[in-house]
N, C-alpha and C. Protein backbone atom coordinates (compact mmCIF):
# COMPACT_ATOMS: atom_id res chain seq x y z
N UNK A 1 16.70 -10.03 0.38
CA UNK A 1 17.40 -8.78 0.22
C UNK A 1 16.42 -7.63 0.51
N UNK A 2 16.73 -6.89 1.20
CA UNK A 2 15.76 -5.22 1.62
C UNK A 2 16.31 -4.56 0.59
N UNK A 3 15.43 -4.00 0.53
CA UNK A 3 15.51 -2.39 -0.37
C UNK A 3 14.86 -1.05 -0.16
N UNK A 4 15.38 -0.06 -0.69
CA UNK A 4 14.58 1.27 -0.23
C UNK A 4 13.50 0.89 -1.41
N UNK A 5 11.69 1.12 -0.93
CA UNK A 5 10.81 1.74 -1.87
C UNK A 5 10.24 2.93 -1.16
N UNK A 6 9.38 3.21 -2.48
CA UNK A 6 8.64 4.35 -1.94
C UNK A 6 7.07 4.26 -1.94
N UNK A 7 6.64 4.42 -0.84
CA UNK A 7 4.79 3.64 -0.69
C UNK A 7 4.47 5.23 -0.30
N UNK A 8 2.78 5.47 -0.89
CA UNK A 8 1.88 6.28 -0.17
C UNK A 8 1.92 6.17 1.01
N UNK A 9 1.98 6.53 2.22
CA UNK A 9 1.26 6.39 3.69
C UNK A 9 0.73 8.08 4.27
N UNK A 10 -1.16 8.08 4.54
CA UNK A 10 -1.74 9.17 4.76
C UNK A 10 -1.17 10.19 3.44
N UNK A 11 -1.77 9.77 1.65
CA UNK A 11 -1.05 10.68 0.99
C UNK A 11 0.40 11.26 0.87
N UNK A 12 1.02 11.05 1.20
CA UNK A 12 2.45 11.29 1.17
C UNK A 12 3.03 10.30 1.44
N UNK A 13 4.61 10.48 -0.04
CA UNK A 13 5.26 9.20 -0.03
C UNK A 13 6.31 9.28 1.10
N UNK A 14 6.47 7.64 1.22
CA UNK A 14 7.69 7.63 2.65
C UNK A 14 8.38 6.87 2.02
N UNK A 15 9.47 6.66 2.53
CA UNK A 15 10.70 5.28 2.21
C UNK A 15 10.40 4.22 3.52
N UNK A 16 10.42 3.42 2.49
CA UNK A 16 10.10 1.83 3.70
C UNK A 16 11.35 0.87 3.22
N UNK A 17 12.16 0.28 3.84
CA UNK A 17 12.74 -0.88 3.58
C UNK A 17 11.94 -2.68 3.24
N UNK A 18 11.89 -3.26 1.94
CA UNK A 18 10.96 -3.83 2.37
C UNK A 18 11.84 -5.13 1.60
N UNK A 19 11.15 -6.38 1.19
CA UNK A 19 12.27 -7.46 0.73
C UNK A 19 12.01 -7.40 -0.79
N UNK A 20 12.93 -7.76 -1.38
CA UNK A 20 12.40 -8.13 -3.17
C UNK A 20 12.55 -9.37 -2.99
N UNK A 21 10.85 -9.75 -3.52
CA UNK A 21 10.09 -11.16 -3.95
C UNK A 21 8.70 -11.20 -2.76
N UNK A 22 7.91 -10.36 -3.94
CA UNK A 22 6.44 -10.43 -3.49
C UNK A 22 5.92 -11.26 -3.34
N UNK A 23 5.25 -11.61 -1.79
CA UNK A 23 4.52 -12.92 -1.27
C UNK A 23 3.63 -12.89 -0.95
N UNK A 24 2.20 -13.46 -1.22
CA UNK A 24 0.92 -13.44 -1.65
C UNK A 24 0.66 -13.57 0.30
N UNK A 25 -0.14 -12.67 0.81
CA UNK A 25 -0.62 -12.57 1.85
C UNK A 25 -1.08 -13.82 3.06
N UNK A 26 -1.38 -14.53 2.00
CA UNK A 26 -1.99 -16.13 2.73
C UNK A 26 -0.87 -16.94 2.86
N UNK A 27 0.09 -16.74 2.23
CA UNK A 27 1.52 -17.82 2.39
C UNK A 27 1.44 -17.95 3.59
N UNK A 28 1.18 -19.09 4.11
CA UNK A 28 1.38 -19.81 5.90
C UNK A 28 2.91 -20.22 6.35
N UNK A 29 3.84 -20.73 5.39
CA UNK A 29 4.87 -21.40 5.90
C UNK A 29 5.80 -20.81 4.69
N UNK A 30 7.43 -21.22 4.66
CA UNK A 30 8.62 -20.74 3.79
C UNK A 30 8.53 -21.75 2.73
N UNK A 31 7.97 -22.83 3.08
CA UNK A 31 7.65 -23.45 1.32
C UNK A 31 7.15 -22.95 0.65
N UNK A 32 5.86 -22.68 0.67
CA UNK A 32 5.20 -21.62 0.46
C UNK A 32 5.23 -20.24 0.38
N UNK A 33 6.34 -19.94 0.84
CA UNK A 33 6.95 -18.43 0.43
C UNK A 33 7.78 -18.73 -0.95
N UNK A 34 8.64 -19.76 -0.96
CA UNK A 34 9.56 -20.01 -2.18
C UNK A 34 8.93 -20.42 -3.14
N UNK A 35 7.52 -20.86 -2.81
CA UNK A 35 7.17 -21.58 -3.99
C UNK A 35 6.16 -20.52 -4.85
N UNK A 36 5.63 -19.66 -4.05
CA UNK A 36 5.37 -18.19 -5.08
C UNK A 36 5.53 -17.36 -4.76
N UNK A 37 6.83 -17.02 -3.86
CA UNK A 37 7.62 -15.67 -4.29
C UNK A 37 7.63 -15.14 -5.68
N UNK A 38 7.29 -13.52 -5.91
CA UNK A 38 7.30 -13.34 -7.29
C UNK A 38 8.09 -12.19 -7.03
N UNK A 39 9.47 -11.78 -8.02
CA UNK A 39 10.02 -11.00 -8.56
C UNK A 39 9.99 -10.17 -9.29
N UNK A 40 9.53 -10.28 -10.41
CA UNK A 40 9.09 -9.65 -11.50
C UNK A 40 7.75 -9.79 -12.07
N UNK A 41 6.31 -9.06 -12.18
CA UNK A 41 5.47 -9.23 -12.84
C UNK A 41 5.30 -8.59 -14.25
N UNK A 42 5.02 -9.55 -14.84
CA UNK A 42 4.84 -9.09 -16.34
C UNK A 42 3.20 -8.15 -16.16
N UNK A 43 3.67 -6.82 -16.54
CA UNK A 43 2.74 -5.95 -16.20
C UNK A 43 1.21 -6.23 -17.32
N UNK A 44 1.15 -6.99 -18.33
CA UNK A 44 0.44 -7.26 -18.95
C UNK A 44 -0.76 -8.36 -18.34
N UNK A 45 0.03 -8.81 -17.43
CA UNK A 45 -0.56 -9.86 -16.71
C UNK A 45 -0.93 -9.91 -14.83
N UNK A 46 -0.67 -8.46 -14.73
CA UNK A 46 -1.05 -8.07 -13.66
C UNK A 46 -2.25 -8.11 -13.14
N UNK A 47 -3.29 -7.81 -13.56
CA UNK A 47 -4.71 -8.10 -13.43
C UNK A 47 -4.97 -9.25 -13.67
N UNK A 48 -4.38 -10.37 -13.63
CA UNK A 48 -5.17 -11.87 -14.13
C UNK A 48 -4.64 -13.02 -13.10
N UNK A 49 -3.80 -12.38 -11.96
CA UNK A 49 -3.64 -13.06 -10.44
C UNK A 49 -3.96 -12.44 -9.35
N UNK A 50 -5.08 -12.77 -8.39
CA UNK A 50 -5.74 -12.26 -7.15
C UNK A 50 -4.72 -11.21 -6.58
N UNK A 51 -4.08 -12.13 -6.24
CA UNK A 51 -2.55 -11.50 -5.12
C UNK A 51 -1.83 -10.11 -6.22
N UNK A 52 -1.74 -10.23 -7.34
CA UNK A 52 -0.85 -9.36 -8.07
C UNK A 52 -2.33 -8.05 -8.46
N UNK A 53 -3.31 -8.32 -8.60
CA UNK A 53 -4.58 -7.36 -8.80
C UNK A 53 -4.54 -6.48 -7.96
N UNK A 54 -4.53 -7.17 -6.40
CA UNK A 54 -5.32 -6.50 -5.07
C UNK A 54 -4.16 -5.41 -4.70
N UNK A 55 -2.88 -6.12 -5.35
CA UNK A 55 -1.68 -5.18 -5.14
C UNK A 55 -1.20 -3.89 -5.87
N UNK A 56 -1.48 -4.35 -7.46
CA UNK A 56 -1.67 -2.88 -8.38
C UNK A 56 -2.79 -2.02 -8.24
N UNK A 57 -4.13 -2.80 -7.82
CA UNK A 57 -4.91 -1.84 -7.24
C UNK A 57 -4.58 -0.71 -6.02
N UNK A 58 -4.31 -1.43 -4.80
CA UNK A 58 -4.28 -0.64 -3.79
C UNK A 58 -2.28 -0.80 -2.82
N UNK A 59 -1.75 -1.27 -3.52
CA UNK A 59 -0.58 -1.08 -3.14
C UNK A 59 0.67 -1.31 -4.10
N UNK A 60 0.87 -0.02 -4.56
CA UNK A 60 1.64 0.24 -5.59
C UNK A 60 2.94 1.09 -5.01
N UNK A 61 4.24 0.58 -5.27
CA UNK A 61 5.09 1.53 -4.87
C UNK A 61 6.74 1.61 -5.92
N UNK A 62 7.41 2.76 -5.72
CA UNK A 62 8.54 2.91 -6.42
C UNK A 62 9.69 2.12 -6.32
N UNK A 63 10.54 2.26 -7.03
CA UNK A 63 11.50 1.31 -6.76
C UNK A 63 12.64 1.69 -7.19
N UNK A 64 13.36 3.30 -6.42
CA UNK A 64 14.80 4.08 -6.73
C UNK A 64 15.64 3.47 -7.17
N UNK A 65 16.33 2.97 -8.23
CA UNK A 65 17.31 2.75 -9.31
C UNK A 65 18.18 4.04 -9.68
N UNK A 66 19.47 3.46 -9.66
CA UNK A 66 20.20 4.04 -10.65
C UNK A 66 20.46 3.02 -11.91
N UNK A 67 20.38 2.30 -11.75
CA UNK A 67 20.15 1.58 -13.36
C UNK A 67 20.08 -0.02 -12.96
N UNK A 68 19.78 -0.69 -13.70
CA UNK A 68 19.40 -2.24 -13.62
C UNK A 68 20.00 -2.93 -14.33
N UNK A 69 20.33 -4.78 -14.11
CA UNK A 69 20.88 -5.43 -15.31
C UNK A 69 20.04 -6.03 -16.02
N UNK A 70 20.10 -6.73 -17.57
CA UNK A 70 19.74 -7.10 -18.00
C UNK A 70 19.93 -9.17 -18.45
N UNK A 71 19.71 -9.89 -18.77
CA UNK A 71 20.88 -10.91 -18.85
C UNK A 71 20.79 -10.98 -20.70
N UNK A 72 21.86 -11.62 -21.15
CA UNK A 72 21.66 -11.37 -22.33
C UNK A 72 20.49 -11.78 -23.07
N UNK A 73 20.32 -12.06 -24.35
CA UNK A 73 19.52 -12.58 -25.01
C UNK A 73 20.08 -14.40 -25.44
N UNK A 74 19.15 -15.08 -25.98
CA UNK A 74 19.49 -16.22 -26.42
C UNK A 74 21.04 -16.49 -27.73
N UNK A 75 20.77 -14.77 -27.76
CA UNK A 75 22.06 -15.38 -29.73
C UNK A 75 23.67 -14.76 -28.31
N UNK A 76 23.50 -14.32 -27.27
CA UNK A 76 24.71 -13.50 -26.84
C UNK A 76 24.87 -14.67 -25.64
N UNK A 77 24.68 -15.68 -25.40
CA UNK A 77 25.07 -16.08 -23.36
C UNK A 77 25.64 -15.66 -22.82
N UNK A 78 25.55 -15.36 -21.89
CA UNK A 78 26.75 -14.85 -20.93
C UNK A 78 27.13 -13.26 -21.08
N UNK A 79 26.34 -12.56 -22.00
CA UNK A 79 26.94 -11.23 -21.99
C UNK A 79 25.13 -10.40 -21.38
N UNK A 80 25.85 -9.82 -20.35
CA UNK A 80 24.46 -8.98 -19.42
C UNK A 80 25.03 -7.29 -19.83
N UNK A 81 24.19 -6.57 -19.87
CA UNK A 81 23.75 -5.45 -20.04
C UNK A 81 23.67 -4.71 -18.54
N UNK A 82 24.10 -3.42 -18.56
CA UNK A 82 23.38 -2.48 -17.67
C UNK A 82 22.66 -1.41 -17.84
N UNK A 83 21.64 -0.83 -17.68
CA UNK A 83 20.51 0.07 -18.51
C UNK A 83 20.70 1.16 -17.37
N UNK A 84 21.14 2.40 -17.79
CA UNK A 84 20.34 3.63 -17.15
C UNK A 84 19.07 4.54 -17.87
N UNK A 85 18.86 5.37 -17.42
CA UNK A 85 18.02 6.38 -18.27
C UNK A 85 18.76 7.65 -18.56
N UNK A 86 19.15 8.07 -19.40
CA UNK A 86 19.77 9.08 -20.32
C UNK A 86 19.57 10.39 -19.63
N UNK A 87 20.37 11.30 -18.92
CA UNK A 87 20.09 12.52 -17.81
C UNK A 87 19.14 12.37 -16.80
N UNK A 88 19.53 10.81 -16.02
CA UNK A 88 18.63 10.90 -14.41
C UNK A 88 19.55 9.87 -14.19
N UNK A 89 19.71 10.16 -12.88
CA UNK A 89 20.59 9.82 -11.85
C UNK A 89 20.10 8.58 -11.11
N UNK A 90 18.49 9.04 -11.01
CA UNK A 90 18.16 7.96 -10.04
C UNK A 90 16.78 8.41 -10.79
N UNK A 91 15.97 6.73 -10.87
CA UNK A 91 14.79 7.35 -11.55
C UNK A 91 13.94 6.13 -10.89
N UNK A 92 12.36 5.77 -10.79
CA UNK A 92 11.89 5.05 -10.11
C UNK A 92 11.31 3.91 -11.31
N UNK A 93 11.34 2.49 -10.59
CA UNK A 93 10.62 1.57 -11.09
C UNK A 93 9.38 0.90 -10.79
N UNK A 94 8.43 0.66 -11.46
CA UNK A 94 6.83 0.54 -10.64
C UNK A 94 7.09 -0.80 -10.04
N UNK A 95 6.27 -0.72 -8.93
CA UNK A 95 6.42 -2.04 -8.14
C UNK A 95 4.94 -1.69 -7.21
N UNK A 96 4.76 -3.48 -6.97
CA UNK A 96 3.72 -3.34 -6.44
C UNK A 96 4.10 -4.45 -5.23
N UNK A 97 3.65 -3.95 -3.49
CA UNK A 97 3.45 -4.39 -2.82
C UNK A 97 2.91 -4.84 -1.54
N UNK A 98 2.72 -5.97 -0.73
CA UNK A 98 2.32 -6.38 0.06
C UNK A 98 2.66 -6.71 1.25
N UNK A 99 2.06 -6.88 2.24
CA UNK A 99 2.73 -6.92 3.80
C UNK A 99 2.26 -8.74 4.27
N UNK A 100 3.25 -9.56 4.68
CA UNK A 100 2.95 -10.63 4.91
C UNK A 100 3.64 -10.74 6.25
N UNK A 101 3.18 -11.91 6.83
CA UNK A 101 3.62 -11.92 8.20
C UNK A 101 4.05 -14.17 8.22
N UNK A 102 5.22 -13.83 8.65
CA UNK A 102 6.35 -15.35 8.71
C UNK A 102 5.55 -16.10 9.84
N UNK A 103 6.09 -16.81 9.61
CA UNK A 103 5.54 -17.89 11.01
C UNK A 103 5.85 -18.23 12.31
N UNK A 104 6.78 -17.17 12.72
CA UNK A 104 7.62 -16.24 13.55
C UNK A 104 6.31 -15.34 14.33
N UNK A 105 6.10 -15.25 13.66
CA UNK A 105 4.46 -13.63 13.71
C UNK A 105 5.12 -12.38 13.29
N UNK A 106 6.55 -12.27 12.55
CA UNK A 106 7.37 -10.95 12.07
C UNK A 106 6.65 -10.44 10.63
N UNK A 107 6.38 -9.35 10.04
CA UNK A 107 5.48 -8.76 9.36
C UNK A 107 6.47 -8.31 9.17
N UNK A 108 6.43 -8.49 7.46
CA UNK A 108 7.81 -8.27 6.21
C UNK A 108 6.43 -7.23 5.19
N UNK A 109 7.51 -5.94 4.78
CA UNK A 109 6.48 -5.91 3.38
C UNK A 109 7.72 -6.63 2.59
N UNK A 110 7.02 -6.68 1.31
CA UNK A 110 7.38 -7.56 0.12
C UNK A 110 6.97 -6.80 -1.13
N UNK A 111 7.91 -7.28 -2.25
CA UNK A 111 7.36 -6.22 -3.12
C UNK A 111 7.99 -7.08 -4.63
N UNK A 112 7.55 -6.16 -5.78
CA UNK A 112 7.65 -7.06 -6.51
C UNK A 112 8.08 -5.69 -7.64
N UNK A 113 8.63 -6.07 -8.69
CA UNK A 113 8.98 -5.09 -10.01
C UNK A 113 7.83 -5.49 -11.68
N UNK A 114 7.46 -4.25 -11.96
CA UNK A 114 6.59 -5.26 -13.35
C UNK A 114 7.37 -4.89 -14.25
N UNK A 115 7.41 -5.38 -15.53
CA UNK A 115 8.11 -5.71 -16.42
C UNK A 115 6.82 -5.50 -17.78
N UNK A 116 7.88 -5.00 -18.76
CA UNK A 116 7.00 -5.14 -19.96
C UNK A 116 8.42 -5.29 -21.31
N UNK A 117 7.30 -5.95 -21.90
CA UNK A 117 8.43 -5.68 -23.49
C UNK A 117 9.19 -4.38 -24.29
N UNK A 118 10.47 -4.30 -23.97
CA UNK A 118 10.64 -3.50 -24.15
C UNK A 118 10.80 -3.41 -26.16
N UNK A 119 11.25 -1.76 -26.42
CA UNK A 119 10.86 -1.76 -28.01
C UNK A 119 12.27 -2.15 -28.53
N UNK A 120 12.57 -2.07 -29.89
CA UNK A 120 13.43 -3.01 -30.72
C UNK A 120 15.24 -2.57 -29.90
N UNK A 121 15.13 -1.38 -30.00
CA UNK A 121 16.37 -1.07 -29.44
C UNK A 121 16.75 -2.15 -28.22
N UNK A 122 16.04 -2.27 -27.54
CA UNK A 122 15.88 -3.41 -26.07
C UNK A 122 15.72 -4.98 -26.66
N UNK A 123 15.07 -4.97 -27.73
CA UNK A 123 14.86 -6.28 -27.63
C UNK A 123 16.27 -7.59 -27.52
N UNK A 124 17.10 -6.42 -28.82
CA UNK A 124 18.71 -7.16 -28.32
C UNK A 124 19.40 -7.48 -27.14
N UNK A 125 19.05 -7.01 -26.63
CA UNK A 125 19.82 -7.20 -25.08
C UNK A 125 18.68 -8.02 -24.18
N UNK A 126 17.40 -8.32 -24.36
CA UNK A 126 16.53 -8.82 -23.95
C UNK A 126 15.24 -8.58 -24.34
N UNK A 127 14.13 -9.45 -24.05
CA UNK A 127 13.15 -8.96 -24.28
C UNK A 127 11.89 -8.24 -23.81
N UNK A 128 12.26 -8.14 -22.23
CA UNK A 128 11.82 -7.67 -21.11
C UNK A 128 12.42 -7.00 -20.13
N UNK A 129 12.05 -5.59 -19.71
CA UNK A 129 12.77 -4.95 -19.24
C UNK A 129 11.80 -4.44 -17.74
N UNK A 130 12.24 -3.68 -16.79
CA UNK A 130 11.37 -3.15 -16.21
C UNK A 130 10.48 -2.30 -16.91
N UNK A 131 9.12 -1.60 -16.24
CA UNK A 131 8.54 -0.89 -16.03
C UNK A 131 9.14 0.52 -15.55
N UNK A 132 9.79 1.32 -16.50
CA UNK A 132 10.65 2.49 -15.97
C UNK A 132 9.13 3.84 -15.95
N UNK A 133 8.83 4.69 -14.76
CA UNK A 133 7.62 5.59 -14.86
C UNK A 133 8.80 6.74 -15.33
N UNK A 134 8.00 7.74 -16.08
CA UNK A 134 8.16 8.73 -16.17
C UNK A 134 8.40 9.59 -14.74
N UNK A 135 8.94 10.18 -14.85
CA UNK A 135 8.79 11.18 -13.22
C UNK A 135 7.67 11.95 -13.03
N UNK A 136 6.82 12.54 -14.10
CA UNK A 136 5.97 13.25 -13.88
C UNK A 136 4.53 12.01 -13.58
N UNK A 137 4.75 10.67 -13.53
CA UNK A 137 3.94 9.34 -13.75
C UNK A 137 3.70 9.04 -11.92
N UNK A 138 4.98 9.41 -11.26
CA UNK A 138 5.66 9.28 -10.19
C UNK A 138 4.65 9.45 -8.98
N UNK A 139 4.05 10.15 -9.22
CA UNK A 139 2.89 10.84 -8.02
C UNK A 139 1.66 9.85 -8.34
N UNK A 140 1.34 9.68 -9.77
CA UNK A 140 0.03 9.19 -10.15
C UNK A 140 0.06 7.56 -10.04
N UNK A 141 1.30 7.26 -10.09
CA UNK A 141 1.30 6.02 -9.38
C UNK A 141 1.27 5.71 -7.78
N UNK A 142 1.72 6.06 -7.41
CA UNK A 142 1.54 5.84 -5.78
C UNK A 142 -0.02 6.48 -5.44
N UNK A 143 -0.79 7.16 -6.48
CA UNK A 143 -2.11 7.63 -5.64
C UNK A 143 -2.77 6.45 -5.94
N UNK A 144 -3.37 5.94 -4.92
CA UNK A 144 -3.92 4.95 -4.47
C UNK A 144 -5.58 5.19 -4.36
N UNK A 145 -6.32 6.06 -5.22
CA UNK A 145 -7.32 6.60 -5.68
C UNK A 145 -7.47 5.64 -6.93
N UNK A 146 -6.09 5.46 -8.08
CA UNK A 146 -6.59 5.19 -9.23
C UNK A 146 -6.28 4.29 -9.16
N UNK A 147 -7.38 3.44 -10.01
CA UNK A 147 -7.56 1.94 -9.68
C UNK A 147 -8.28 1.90 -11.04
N UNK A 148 -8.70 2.32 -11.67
CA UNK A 148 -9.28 1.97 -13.27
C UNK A 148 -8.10 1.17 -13.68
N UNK A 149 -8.35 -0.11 -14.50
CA UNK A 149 -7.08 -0.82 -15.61
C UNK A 149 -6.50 0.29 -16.42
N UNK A 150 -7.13 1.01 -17.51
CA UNK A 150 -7.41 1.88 -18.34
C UNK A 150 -5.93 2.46 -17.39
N UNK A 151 -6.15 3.54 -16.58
CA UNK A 151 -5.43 4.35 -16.27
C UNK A 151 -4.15 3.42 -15.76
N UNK A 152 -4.07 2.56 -15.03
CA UNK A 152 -2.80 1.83 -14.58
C UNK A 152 -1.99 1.62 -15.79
N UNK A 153 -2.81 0.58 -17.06
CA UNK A 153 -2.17 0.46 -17.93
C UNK A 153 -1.52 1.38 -18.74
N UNK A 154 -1.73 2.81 -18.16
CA UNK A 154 -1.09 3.95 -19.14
C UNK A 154 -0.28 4.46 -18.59
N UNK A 155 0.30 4.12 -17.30
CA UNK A 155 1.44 4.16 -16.93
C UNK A 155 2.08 3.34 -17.38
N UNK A 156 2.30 2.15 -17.03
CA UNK A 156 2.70 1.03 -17.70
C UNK A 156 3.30 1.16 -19.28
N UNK A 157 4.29 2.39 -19.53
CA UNK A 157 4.92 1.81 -20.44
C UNK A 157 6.21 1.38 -20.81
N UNK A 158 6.70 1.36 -21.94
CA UNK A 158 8.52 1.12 -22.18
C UNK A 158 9.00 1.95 -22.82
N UNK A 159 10.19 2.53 -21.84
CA UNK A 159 11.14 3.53 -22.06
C UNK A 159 11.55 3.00 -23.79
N UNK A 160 11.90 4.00 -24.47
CA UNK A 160 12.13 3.27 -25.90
C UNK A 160 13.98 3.64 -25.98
N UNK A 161 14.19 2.93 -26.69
CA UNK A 161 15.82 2.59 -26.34
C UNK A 161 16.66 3.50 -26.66
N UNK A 162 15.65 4.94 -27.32
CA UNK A 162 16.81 6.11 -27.32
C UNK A 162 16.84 6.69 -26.54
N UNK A 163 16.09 6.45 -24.28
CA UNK A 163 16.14 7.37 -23.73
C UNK A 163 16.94 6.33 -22.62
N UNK A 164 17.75 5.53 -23.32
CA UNK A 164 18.45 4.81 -22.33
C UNK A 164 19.73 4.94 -22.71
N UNK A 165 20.44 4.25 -21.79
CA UNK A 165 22.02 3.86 -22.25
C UNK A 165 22.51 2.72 -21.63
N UNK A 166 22.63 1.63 -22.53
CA UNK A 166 22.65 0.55 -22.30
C UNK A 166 24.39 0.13 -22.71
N UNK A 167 25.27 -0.38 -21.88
CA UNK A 167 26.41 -0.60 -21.64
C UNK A 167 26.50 -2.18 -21.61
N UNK A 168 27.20 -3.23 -22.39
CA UNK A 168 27.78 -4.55 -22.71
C UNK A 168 28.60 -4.20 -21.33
N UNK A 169 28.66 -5.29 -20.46
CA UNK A 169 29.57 -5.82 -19.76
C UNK A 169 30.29 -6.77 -19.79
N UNK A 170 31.67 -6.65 -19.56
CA UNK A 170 32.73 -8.27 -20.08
C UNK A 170 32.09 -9.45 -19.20
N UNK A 171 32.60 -10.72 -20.25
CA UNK A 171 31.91 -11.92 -19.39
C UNK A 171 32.97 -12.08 -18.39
């Protein structure tokens, strides 16, 4: 699936169409694409895989939402959630990604969403949610200058569940 993100290129952000399910640069063949395609990184654990490091370091990009699903929790099956953010229309999700090339010789970027625990309000509906940035976070993520943990990780937080609105959908 393509999607609009938003990447630095020469300091200023652009919109790139790129795929969701980040694929580690060295993937040679589509087994190997399926077999670590990554979707979602748990942002806690971002720094502790080569491929997911080299990417929050130096290729970090947005990910325009108007809101996301959730799937339920273990006590609800079958009942999914939809999350916006409370007066924004469209707000961005951190994502980090990479440019790989098929065995074709066609050069895909790829990209991935991080995820963190969200707080109690969230935990009902799940226990992991995206990585929602602040808007004013928006710029300081895509600068591709900051690369300290320290500072990444302080973007990296969770919207707390009174700046959302989270809607039950019928099964």
């Amino acid at each position: 699936m393509l999607a609009p993100v938003v990447v630095s290129r020469d300091g200023r952000p652009q919109v790139e169409l790129m795929k969701w399910g980040l694929v580690a640069k060295g993937a040679k063949d589509t087994n190997s694409v399926f077999r670590y395609k990554t979707y979602n990184v748990p942002s806690e654990k971002v720094l502790s895989k080569h491929s997911w490091e080299v990417a929050v370091r130096q290729s970090r990009c947005l990910v325009p939402v108007n809101g996301f699903y959730v799937p339920a929790g273990q006590a609800d099956k079958g009942q999914t959630s939809y999350v916006q953010v409370k007066g924004q229309a469209l707000f961005a999700l951190a994502g980090i990604y990479t440019v790989w090339e098929d065995p074709q010789g066609a050069t895909w970027g790829t990209f991935a969403v991080l995820t963190i625990e969200g707080d109690r309000a969230i935990a009902p509906v799940d226990g992991r949610i995206p990585v929602i940035l602040a808007p004013d976070d928006e710029a300081r993520w895509l600068d591709t200058s900051v690369t300290d943990a320290n500072a990444l990780y302080g973007l990296m937080r969770a919207y707390s569940g009174d700046m959302l609105d989270i809607s039950q959908l019928d099964k």
